[in-house]
PDB file of N, CA and C in Angstrom:
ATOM      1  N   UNK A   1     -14.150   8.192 -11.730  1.00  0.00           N
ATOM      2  CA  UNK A   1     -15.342   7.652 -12.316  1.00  0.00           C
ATOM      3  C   UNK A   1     -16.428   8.716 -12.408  1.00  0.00           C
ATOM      4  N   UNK A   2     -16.812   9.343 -11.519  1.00  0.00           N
ATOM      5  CA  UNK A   2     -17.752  10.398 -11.381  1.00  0.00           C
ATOM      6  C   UNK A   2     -17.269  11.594 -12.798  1.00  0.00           C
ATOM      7  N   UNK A   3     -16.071  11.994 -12.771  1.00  0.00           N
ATOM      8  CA  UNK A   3     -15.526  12.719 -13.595  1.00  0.00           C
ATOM      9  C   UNK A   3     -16.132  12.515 -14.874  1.00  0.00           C
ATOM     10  N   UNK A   4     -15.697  11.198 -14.990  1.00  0.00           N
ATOM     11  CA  UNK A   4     -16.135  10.543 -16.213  1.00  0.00           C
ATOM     12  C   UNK A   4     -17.762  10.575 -16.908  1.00  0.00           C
ATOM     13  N   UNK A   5     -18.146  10.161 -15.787  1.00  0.00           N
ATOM     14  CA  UNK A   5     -20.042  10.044 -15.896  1.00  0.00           C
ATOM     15  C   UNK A   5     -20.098  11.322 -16.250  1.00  0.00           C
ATOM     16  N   UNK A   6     -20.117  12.373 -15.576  1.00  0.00           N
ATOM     17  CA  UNK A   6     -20.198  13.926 -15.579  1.00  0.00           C
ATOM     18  C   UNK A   6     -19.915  14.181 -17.168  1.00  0.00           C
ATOM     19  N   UNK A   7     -19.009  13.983 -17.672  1.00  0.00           N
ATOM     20  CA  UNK A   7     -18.726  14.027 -18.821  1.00  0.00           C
ATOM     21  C   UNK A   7     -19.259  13.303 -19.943  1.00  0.00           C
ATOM     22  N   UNK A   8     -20.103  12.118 -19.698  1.00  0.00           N
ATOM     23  CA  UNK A   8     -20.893  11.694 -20.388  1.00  0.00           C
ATOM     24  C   UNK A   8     -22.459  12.600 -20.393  1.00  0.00           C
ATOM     25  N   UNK A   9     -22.386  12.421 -18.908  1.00  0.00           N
ATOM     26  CA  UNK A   9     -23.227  13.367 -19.164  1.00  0.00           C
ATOM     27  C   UNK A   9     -23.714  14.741 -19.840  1.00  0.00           C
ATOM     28  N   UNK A  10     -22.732  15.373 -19.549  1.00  0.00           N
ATOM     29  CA  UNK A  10     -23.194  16.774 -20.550  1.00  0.00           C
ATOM     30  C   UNK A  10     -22.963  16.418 -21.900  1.00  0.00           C
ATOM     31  N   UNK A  11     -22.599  15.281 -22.198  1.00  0.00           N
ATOM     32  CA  UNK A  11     -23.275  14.630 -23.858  1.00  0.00           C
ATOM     33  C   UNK A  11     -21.481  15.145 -24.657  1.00  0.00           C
ATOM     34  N   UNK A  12     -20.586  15.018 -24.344  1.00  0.00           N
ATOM     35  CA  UNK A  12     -19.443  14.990 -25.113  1.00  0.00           C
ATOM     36  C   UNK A  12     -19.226  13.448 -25.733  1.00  0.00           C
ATOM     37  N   UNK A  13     -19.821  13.336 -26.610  1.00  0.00           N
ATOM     38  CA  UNK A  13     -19.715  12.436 -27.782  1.00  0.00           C
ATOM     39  C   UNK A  13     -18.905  12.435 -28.147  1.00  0.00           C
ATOM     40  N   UNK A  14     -17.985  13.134 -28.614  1.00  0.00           N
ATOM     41  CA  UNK A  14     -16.544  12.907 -29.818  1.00  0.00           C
ATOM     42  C   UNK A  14     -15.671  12.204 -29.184  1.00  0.00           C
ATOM     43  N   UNK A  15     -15.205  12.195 -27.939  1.00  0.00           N
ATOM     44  CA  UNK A  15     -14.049  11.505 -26.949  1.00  0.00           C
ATOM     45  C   UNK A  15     -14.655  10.598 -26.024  1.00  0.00           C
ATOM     46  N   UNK A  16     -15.652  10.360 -26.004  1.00  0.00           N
ATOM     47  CA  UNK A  16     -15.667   9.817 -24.661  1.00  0.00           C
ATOM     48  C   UNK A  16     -15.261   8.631 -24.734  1.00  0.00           C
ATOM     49  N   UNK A  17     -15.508   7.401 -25.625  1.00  0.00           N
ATOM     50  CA  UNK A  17     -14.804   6.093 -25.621  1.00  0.00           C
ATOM     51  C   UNK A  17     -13.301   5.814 -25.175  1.00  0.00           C
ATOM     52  N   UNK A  18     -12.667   7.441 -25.462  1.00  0.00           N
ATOM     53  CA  UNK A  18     -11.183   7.016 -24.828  1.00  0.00           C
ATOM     54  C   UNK A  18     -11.330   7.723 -23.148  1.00  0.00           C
ATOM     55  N   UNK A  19     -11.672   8.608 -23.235  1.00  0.00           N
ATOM     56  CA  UNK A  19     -12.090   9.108 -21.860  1.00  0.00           C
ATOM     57  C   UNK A  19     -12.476   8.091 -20.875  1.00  0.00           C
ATOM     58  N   UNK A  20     -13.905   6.946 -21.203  1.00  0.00           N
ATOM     59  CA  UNK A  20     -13.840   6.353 -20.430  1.00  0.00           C
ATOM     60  C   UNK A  20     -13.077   5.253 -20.225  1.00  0.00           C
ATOM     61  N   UNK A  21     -12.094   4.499 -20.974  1.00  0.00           N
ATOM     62  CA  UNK A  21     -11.122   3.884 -21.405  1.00  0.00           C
ATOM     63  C   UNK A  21     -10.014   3.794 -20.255  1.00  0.00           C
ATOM     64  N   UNK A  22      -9.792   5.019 -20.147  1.00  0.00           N
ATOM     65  CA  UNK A  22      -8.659   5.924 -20.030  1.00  0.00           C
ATOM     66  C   UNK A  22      -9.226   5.150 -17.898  1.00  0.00           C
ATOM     67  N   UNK A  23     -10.372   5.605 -18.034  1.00  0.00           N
ATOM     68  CA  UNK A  23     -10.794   6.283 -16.343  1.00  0.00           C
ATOM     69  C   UNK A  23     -10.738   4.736 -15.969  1.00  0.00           C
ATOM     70  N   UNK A  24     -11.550   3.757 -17.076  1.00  0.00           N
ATOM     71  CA  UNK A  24     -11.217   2.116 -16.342  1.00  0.00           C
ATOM     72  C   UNK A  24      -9.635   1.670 -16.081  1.00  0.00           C
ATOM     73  N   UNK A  25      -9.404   2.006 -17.148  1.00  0.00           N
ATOM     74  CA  UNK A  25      -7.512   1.266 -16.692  1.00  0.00           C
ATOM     75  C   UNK A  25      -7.066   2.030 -15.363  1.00  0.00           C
ATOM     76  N   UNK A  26      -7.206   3.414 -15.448  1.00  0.00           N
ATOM     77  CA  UNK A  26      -6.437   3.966 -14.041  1.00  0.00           C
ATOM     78  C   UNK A  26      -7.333   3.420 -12.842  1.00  0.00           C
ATOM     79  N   UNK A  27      -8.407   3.358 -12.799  1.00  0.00           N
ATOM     80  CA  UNK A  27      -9.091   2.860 -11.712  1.00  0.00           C
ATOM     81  C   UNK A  27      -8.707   0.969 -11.231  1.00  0.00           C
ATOM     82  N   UNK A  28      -8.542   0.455 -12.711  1.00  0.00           N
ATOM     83  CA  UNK A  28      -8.304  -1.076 -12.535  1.00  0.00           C
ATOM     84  C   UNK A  28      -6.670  -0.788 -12.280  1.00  0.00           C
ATOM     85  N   UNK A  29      -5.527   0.098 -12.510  1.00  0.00           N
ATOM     86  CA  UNK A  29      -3.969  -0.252 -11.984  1.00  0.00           C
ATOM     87  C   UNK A  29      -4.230   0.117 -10.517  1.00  0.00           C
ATOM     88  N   UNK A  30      -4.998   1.244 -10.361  1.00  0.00           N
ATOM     89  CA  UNK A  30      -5.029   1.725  -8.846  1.00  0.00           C
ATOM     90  C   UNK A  30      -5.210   0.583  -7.866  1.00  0.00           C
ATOM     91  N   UNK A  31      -6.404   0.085  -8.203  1.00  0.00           N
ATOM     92  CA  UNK A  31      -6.506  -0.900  -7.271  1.00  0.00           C
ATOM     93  C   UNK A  31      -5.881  -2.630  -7.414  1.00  0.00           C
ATOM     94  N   UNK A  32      -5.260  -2.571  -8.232  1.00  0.00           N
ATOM     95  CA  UNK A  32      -4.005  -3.282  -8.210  1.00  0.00           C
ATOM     96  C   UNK A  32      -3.202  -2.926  -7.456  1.00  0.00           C
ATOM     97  N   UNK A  33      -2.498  -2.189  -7.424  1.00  0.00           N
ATOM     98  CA  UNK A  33      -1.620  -1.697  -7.137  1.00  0.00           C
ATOM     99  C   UNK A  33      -1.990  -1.577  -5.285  1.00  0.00           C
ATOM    100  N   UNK A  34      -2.817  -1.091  -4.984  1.00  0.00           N
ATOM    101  CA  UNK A  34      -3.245  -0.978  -3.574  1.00  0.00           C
ATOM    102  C   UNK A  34      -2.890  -2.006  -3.213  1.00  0.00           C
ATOM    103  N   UNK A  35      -3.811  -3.228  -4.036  1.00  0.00           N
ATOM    104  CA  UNK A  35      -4.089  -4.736  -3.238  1.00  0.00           C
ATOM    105  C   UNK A  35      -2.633  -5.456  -2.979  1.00  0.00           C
ATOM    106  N   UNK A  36      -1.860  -5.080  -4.009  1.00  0.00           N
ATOM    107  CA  UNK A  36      -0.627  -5.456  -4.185  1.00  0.00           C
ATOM    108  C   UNK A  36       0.551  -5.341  -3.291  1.00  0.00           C
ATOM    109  N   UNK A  37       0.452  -3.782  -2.907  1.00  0.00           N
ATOM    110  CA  UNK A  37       1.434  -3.327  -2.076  1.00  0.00           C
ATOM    111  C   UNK A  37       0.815  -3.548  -0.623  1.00  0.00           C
ATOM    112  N   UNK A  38      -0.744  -3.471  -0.094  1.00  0.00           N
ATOM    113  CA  UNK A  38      -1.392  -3.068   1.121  1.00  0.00           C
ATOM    114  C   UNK A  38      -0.611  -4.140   2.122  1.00  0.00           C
ATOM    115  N   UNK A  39      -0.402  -5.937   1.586  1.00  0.00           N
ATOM    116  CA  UNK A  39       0.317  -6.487   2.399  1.00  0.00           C
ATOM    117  C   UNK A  39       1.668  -6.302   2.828  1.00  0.00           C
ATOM    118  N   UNK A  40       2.411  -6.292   1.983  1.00  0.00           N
ATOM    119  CA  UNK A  40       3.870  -5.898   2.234  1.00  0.00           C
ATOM    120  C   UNK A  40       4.049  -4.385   3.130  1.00  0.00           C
ATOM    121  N   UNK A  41       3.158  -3.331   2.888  1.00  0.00           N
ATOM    122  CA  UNK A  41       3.660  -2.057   3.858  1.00  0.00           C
ATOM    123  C   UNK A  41       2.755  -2.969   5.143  1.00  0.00           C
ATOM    124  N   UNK A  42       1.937  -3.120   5.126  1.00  0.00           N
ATOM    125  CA  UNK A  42       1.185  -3.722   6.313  1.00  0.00           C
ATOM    126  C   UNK A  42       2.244  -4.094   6.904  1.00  0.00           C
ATOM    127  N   UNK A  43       2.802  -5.408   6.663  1.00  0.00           N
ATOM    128  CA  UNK A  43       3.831  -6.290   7.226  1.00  0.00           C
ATOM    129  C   UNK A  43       5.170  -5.538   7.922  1.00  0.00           C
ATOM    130  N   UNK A  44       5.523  -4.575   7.332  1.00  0.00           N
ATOM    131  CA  UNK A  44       6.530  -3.440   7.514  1.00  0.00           C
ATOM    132  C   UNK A  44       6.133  -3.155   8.481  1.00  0.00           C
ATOM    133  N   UNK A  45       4.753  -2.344   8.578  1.00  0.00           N
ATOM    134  CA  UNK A  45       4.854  -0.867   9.796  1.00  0.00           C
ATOM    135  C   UNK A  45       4.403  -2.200  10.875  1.00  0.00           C
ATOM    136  N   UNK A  46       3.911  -3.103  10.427  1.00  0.00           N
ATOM    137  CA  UNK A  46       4.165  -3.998  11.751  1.00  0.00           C
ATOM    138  C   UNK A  46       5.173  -4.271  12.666  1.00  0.00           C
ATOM    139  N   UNK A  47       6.123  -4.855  11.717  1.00  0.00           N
ATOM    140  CA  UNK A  47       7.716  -4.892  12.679  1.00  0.00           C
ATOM    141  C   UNK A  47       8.385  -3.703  12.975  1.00  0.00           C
ATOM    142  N   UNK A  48       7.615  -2.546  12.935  1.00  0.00           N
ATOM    143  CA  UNK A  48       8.449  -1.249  13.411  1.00  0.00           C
ATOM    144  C   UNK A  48       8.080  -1.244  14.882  1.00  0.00           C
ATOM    145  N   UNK A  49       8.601  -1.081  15.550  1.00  0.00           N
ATOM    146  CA  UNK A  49       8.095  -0.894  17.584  1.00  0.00           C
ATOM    147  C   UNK A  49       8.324   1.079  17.514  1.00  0.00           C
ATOM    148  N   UNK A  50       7.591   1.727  17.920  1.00  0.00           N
ATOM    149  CA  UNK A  50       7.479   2.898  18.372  1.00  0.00           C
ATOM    150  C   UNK A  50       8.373   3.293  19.218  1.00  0.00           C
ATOM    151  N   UNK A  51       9.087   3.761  19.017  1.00  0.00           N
ATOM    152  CA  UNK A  51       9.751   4.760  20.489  1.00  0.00           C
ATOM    153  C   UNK A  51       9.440   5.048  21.800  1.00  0.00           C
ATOM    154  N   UNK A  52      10.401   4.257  22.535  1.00  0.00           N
ATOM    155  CA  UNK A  52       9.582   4.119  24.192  1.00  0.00           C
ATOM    156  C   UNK A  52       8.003   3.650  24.424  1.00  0.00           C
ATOM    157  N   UNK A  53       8.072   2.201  22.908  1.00  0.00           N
ATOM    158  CA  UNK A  53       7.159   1.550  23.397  1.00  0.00           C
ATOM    159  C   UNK A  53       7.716   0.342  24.713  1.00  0.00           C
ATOM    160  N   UNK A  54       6.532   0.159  25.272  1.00  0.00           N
ATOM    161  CA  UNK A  54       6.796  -0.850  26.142  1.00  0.00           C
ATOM    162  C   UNK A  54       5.921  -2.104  25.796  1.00  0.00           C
ATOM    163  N   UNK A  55       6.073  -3.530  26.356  1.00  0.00           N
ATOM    164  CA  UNK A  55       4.373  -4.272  26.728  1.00  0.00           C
ATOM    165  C   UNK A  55       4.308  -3.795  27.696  1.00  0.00           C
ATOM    166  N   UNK A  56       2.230  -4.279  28.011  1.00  0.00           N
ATOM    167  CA  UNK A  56       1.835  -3.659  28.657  1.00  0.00           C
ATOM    168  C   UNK A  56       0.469  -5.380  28.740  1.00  0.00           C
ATOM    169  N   UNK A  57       0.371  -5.518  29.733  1.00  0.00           N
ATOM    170  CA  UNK A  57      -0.157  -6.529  30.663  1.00  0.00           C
ATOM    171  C   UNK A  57      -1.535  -6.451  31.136  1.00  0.00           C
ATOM    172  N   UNK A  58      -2.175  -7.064  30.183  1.00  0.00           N
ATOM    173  CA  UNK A  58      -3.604  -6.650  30.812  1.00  0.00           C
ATOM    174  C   UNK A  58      -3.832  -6.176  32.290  1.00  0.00           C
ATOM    175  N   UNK A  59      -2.842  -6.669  33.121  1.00  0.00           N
ATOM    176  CA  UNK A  59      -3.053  -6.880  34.824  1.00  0.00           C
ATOM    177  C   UNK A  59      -2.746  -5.218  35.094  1.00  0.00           C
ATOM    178  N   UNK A  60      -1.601  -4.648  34.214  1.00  0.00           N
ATOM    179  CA  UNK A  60      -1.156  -3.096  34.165  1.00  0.00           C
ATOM    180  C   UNK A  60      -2.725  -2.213  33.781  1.00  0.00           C
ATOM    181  N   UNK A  61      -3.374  -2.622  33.490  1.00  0.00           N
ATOM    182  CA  UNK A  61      -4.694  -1.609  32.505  1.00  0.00           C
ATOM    183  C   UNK A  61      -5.518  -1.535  33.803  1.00  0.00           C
ATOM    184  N   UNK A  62      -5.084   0.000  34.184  1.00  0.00           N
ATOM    185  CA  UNK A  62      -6.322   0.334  35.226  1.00  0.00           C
ATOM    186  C   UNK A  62      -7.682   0.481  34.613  1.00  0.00           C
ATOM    187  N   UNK A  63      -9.385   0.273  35.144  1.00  0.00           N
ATOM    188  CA  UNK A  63     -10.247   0.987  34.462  1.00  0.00           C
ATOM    189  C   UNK A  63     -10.771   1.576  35.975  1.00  0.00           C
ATOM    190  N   UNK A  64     -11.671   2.340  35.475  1.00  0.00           N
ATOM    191  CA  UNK A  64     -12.779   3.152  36.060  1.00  0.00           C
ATOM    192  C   UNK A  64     -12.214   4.727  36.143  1.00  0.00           C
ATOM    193  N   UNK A  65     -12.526   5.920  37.235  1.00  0.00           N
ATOM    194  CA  UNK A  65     -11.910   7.197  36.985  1.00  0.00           C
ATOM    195  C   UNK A  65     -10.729   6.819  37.048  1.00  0.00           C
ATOM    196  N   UNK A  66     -10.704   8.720  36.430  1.00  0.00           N
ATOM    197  CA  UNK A  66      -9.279   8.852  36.612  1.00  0.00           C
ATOM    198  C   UNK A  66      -8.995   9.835  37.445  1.00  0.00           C
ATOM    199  N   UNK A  67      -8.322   9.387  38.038  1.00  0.00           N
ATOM    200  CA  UNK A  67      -7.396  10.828  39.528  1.00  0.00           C
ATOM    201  C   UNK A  67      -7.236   9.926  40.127  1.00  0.00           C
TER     202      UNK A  67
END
C-alpha cells in the first residue's frame, strides 16, 4: 500500500489505476488467505507435543530465587 501511495504520489498518472488495482486485490487475497489458513495451521501446531515435553502441575512450579 505505501508503495502504491508513494507512487501516486510522485504524480505517475498514466498507470496508476491499474497499479492501484493491482495493490487492492493482492492486499484483499493476502488477507484472505491468512484468515483462511490461520485456523487450520493453528489447530495443527496445536496437536503437535514437543519433544520431551512433559505436564507439568501447577503444585511442580517453584517461585521465588533461584539456587
Amino acid at each position: 500500500m505505501v508503495l502504491a501511495l508513494l507512487a501516486l504520489q510522485a504524480g505517475i498518472d498514466t498507470q496508476i489505476g491499474i497499479i492501484l488495482e493491482s495493490v487492492v486485490m493482492v492486499v484483499f487475497c493476502s488477507v484472505m488467505l491468512h484468515g483462511l489458513t490461520a485456523p487450520l495451521i493453528g489447530r495443527a501446531v496445536a496437536r503437535r507435543e514437543p519433544a520431551g515435553a512433559t505436564d507439568v502441575r501447577p503444585e511442580d512450579i517453584r517461585t521465588g530465587p533461584v539456587g
